[in-house]
Every structure is written in structure tokens, then in C-alpha cells.
Protein backbone atom coordinates (compact mmCIF):
# COMPACT_ATOMS: atom_id res chain seq x y z
CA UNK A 1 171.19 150.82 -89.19
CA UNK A 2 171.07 154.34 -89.75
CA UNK A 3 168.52 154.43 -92.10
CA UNK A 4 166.25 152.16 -90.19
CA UNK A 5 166.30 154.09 -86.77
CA UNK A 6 165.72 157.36 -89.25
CA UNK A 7 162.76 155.20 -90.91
CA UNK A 8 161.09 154.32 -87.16
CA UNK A 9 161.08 158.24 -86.03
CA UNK A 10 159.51 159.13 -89.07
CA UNK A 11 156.65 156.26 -88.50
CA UNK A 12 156.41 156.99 -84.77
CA UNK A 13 156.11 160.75 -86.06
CA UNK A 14 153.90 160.25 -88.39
CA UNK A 15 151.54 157.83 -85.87
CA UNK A 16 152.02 160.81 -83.03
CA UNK A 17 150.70 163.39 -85.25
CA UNK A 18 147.93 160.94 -86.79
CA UNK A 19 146.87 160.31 -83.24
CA UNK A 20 146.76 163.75 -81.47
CA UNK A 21 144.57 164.85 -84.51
CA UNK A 22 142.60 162.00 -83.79
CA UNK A 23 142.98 163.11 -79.96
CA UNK A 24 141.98 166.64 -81.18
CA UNK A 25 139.18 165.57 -82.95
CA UNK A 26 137.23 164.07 -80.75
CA UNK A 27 137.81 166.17 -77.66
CA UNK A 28 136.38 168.77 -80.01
CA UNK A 29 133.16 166.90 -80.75
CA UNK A 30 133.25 165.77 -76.83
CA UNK A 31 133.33 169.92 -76.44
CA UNK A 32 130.50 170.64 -78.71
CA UNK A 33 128.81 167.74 -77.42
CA UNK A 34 128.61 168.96 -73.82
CA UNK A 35 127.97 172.56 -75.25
CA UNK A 36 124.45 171.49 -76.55
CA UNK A 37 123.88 169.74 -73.54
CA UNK A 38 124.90 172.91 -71.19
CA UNK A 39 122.90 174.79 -73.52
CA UNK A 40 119.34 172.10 -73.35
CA UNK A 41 119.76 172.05 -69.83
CA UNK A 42 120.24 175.81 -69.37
CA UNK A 43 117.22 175.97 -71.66
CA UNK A 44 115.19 173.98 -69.47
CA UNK A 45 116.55 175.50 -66.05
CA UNK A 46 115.17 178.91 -67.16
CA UNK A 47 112.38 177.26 -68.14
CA UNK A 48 111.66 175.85 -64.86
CA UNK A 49 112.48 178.96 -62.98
CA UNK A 50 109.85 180.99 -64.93
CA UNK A 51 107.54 178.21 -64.24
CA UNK A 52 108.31 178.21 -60.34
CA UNK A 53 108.07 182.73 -60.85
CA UNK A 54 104.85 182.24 -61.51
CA UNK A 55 103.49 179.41 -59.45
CA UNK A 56 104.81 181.84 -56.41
CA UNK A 57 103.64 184.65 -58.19
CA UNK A 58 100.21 182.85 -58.24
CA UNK A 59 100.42 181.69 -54.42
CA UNK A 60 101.50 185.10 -53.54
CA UNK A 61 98.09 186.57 -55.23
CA UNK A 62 96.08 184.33 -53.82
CA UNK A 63 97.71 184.96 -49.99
CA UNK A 64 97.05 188.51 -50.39
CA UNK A 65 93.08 187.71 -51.26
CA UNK A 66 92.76 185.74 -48.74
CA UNK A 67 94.35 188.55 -46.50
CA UNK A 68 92.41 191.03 -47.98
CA UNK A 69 89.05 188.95 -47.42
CA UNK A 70 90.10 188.44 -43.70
CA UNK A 71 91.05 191.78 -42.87
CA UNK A 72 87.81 193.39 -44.43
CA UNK A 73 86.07 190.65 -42.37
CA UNK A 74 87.92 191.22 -39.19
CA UNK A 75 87.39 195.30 -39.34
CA UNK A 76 83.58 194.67 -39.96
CA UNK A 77 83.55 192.48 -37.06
CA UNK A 78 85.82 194.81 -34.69
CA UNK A 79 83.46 198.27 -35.84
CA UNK A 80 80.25 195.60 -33.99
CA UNK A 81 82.20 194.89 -31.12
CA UNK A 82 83.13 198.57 -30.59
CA UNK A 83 79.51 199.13 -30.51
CA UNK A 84 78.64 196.21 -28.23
CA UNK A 85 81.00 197.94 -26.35
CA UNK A 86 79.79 200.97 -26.14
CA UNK A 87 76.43 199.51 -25.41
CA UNK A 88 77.43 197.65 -22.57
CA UNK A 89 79.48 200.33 -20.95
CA UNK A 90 76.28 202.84 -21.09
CA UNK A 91 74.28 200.18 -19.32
CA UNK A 92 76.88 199.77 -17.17
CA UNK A 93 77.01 203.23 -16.67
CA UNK A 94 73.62 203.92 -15.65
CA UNK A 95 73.23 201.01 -13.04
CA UNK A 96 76.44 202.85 -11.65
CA UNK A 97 74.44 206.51 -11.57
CA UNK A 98 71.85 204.74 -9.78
CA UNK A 99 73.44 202.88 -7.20
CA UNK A 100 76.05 206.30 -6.79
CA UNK A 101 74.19 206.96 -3.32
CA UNK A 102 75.50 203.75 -1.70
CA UNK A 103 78.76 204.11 -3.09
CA UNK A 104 78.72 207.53 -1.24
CA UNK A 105 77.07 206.05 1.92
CA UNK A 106 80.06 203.35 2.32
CA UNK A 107 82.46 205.84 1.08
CA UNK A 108 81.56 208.39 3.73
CA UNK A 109 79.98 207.14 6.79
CA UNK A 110 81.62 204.83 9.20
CA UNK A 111 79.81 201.58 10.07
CA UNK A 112 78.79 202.76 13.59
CA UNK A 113 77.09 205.66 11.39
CA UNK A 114 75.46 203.35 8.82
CA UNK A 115 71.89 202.83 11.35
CA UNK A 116 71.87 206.25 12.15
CA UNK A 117 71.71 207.54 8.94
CA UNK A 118 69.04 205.18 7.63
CA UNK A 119 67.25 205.97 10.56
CA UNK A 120 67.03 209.40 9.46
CA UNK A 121 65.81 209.14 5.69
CA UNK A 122 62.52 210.87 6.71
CA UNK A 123 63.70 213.74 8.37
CA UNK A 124 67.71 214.65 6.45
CA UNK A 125 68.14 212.52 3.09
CA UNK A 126 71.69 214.41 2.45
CA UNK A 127 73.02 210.81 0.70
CA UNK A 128 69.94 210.54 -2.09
CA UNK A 129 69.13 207.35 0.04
CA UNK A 130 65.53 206.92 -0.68
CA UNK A 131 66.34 206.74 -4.17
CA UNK A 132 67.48 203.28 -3.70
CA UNK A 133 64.68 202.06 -2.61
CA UNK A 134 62.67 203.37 -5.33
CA UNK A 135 65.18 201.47 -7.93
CA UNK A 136 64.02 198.11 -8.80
CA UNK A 137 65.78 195.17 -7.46
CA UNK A 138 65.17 191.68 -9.12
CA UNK A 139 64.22 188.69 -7.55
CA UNK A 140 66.77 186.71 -9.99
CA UNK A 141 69.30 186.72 -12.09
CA UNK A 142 67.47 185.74 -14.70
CA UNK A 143 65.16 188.66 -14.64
CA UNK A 144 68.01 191.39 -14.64
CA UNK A 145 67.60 193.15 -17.83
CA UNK A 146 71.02 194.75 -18.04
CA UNK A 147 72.55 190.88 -17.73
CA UNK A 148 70.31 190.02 -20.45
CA UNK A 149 71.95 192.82 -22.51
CA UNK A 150 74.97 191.85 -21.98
CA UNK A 151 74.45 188.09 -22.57
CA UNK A 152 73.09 189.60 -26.14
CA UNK A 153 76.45 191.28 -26.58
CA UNK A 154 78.37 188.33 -25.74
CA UNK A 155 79.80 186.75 -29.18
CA UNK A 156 80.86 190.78 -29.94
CA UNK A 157 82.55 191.11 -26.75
CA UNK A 158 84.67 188.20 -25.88
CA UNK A 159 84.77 186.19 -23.05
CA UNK A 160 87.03 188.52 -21.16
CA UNK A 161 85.40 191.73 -21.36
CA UNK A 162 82.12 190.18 -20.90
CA UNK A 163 82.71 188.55 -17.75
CA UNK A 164 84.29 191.76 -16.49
CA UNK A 165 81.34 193.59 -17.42
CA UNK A 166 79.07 190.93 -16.03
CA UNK A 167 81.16 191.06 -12.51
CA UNK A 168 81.06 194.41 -12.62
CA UNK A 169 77.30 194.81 -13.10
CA UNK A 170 76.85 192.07 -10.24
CA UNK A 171 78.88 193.81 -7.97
CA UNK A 172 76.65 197.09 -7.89
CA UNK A 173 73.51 194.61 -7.46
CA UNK A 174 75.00 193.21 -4.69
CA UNK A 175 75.51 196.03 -3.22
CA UNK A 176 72.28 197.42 -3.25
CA UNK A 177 71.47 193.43 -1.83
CA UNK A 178 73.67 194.16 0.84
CA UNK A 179 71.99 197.63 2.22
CA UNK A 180 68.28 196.34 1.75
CA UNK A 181 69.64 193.34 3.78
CA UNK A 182 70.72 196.19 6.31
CA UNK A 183 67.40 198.14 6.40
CA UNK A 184 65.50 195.43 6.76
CA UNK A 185 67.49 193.57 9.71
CA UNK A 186 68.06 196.97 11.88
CA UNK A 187 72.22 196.06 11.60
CA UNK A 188 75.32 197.34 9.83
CA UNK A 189 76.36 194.77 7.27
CA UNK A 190 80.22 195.15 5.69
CA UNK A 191 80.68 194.60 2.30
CA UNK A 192 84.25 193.78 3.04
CA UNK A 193 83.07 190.92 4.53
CA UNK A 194 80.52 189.62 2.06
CA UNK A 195 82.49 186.64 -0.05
CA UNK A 196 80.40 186.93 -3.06
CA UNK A 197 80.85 190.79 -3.36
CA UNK A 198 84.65 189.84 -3.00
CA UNK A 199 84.61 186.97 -5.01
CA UNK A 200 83.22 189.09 -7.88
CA UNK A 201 85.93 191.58 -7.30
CA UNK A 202 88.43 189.11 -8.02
CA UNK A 203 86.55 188.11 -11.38
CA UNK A 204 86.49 191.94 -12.81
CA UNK A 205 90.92 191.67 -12.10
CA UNK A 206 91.27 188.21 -13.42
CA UNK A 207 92.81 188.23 -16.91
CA UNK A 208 91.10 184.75 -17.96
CA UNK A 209 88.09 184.82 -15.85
CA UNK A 210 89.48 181.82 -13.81
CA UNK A 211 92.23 182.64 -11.66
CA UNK A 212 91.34 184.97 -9.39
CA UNK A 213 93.62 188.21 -10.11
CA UNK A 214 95.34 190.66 -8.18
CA UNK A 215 92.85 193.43 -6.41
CA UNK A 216 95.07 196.67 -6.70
CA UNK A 217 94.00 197.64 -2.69
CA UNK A 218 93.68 195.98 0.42
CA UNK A 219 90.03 195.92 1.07
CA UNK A 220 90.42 196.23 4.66
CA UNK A 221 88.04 199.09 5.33
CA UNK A 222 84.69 199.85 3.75
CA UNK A 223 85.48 203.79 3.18
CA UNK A 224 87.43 202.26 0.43
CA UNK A 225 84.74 201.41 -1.57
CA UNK A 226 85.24 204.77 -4.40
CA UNK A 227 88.71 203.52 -4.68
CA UNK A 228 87.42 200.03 -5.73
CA UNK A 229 85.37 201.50 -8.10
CA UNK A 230 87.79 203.69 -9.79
CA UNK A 231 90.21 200.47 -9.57
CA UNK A 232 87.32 198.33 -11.64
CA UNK A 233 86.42 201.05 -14.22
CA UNK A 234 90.59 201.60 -14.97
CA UNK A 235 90.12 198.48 -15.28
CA UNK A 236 87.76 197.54 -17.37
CA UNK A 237 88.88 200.54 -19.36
CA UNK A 238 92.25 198.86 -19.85
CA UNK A 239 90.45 195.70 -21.49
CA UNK A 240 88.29 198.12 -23.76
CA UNK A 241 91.83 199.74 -24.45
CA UNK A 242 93.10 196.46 -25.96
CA UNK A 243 89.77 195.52 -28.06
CA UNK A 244 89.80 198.91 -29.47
CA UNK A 245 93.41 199.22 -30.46
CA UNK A 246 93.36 196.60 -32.17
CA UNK A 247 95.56 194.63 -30.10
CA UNK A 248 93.54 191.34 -30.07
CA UNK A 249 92.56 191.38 -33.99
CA UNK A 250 96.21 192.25 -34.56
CA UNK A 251 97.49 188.84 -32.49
CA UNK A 252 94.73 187.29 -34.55
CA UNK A 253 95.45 188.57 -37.73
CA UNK A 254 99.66 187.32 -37.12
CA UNK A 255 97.85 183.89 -36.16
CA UNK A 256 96.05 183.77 -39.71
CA UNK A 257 98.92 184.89 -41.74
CA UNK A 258 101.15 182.05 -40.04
CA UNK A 259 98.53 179.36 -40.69
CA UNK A 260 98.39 180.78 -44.55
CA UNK A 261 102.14 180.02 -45.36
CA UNK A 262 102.05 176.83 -43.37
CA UNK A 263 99.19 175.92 -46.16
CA UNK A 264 101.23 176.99 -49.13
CA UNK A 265 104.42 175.54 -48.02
């Protein structure tokens, strides 16, 4: 009985050791197995990383071109529209020199004064007022050279600043309307109380050229006619401002870059 219980732990031995080296083995070969396999697929990981490097790499290259190019573009287009600027704020300029006397005659005479002082050009021309009628005054829009100028100018300048410019132009035409209307029919005339002088006003404050904007002063009384004009050269000067610093290309230029990673996402 002995003997035969001895006999059975020596088999079961025997088969215990037989099968954790057969246990052994294979978990081995499962080990190296799955170290090849870590190792291929490691392999081809890297592989694919380096790949995706230099895809972005590639993308990243080409962006910056395409920056580049638009850039160089945009800064050859913005050194024209400084000059169209420029340009436009000379002829501006000079329409404003020659209708000056008016803007003096409104800014310093009250309107029982107005007849009086016209009546007088012969005799005391203190204002410059004879001037003004020596300046031409168009029958037409259409044959205003300084409006043709700026309609030239237009693509370089921008909707904005052109329409200021345009208003701004009108409004110094219309005022030299507005006294010939007043020489010729013997009576004071107001330009506070001509609507398309105003309306024009509101066009040169407007910041899209629809809405009519925000005049800085009440226009309640015609001696405030220099403080208008101060008020519309600010502000056309504040628009210039923006086109010159960059402002607008630099809105633009965020604009491109955003649609350039949208196309190489």
C-alpha cells in the first residue's frame, strides 16, 4: 500500500514537472512571439510618424509660401492705396483752400449779416468773397473733375474711405451751391437747414456708408460751420489712420491665415 501511494507521488511528480516545463516552454515562445510583434509594430509606428513629420513638415512649407506670396501681395497693394490716398486728400485739400472764404463767411457773420456783406463785395471784400465766384462750379455731377478722381481711386481706397471722401468733397460743392443760390435770390439761405448738405454730413460719420452715423455737434447754428469741418477732417483722418496702420490688411491677413488651415485640415 505503501509502495503504491510512494509510486503515484513520484508519477504525479514526475507529470507536474513534465508539464510546467511544458508550461514554461511555451509561455516563453508566447514571450518571444509578442516581442517580434511589439518590435514590427514599433517598427512601423516610427515609421508612420516620420511619414506624418514630413507630410506636416511639407504642409507647413507650403502655408508659409502661400503667406509669404499674400503678404508681399497685400504690402504692394497697401503702398497704392497709401498713394490713392494721398492723392485724394490733396484734391480734397485744394477744393477746401478754395471754398475757405465761405467757410469763413458762415463761420463769422450772422445770417442777418449774410446780404449785407455780399452787398458790399465792390466796395470792402475783407472775406476773399469774389473769389468764389471766379471758381468754377459744374453744372453736374458728372462733370466734377475731382469726383472723377476719386471714382479713379476707388478699388485703392475702399468703399469706406471713398464715400467719405466723396461726401466730403460734395459737401464743400454744396456749399458754394448754397451761397450762389443766395446771391442770386437777394436772401439769406442756412445751410443748417439744407437736407442734402446734412444728409451728406451724416454719410462722412457713417462707418458703413449706410446708417447714418453720429454728427459729433448739434448743428443748430450756422457759426458752427469750422467746427464741422474740423469734426469731418478728424474724421476722415481717423479712417486714413486705420488704412495706413495696417489695421484693415492686418484683419485681412488673420482672415487668410484662418481659411489656410481650414484647407489643410
Amino acid at each position: 500500500m505503501l509502495t503504491s501511494t510512494a509510486v503515484n507521488a513520484v508519477i504525479v511528480g514526475v507529470v507536474g514537472v513534465w508539464l510546467r516545463g511544458r508550461i514554461d516552454q511555451k509561455v516563453e515562445r508566447n514571450k518571444q512571439h509578442f516581442e517580434r510583434e511589439k518590435m514590427v509594430l514599433s517598427n512601423e509606428t516610427q515609421k508612420s510618424i516620420e511619414i506624418l513629420k514630413s507630410n506636416i513638415g511639407q504642409l507647413s512649407s507650403l502655408k508659409q509660401k502661400n503667406l509669404d506670396h499674400y503678404h508681399s501681395v497685400s504690402q504692394g497693394v497697401q503702398n497704392k492705396r497709401i498713394e490713392a490716398i494721398q492723392s485724394v486728400w490733396c484734391e480734397y485739400l485744394d477744393i477746401r483752400n478754395s471754398t475757405s472764404p465761405l467757410i469763413n463767411f458762415y463761420s463769422l457773420l450772422l445770417p442777418k449779416e449774410y446780404l449785407n456783406e455780399i452787398n458790399k463785395i465792390d466796395e470792402e471784400d475783407k472775406l476773399r468773397l469774389k473769389t468764389i465766384e471766379e471758381t468754377y462750379l459744374p453744372n453736374g455731377l458728372d462733370t466734377l473733375p475731382s469726383l472723377y478722381k476719386l471714382e479713379v481711386q476707388r478699388p485703392l481706397l475702399g468703399e469706406i474711405v471713398y464715400f467719405k471722401f466723396r461726401s466730403s468733397i460734395l459737401i464743400l460743392y454744396r456749399l458754394r451751391y448754397l451761397y450762389s443760390s443766395m446771391v442770386r435770390k437777394k436772401e439769406a439761405i442756412l445751410w443748417t437747414e439744407d437736407r442734402l448738405f446734412i444728409d451728406h454730413v451724416n454719410v462722412v460719420f457713417s462707418t458703413d456708408t449706410l446708417t447714418p452715423g453720429e454728427i459729433p455737434l448739434v448743428l443748430d447754428n450756422p457759426l458752427k460751420l469750422l467746427q464741422l469741418f474740423g469734426a469731418i477732417e478728424l474724421e476722415i483722418n481717423r479712417t486714413i489712420e486705420k488704412v495706413i496702420s495696417g489695421d484693415v490688411s492686418a484683419e485681412l491677413s488673420m482672415e487668410r491665415v484662418k481659411k489656410l488651415n481650414q484647407g489643410y485640415q
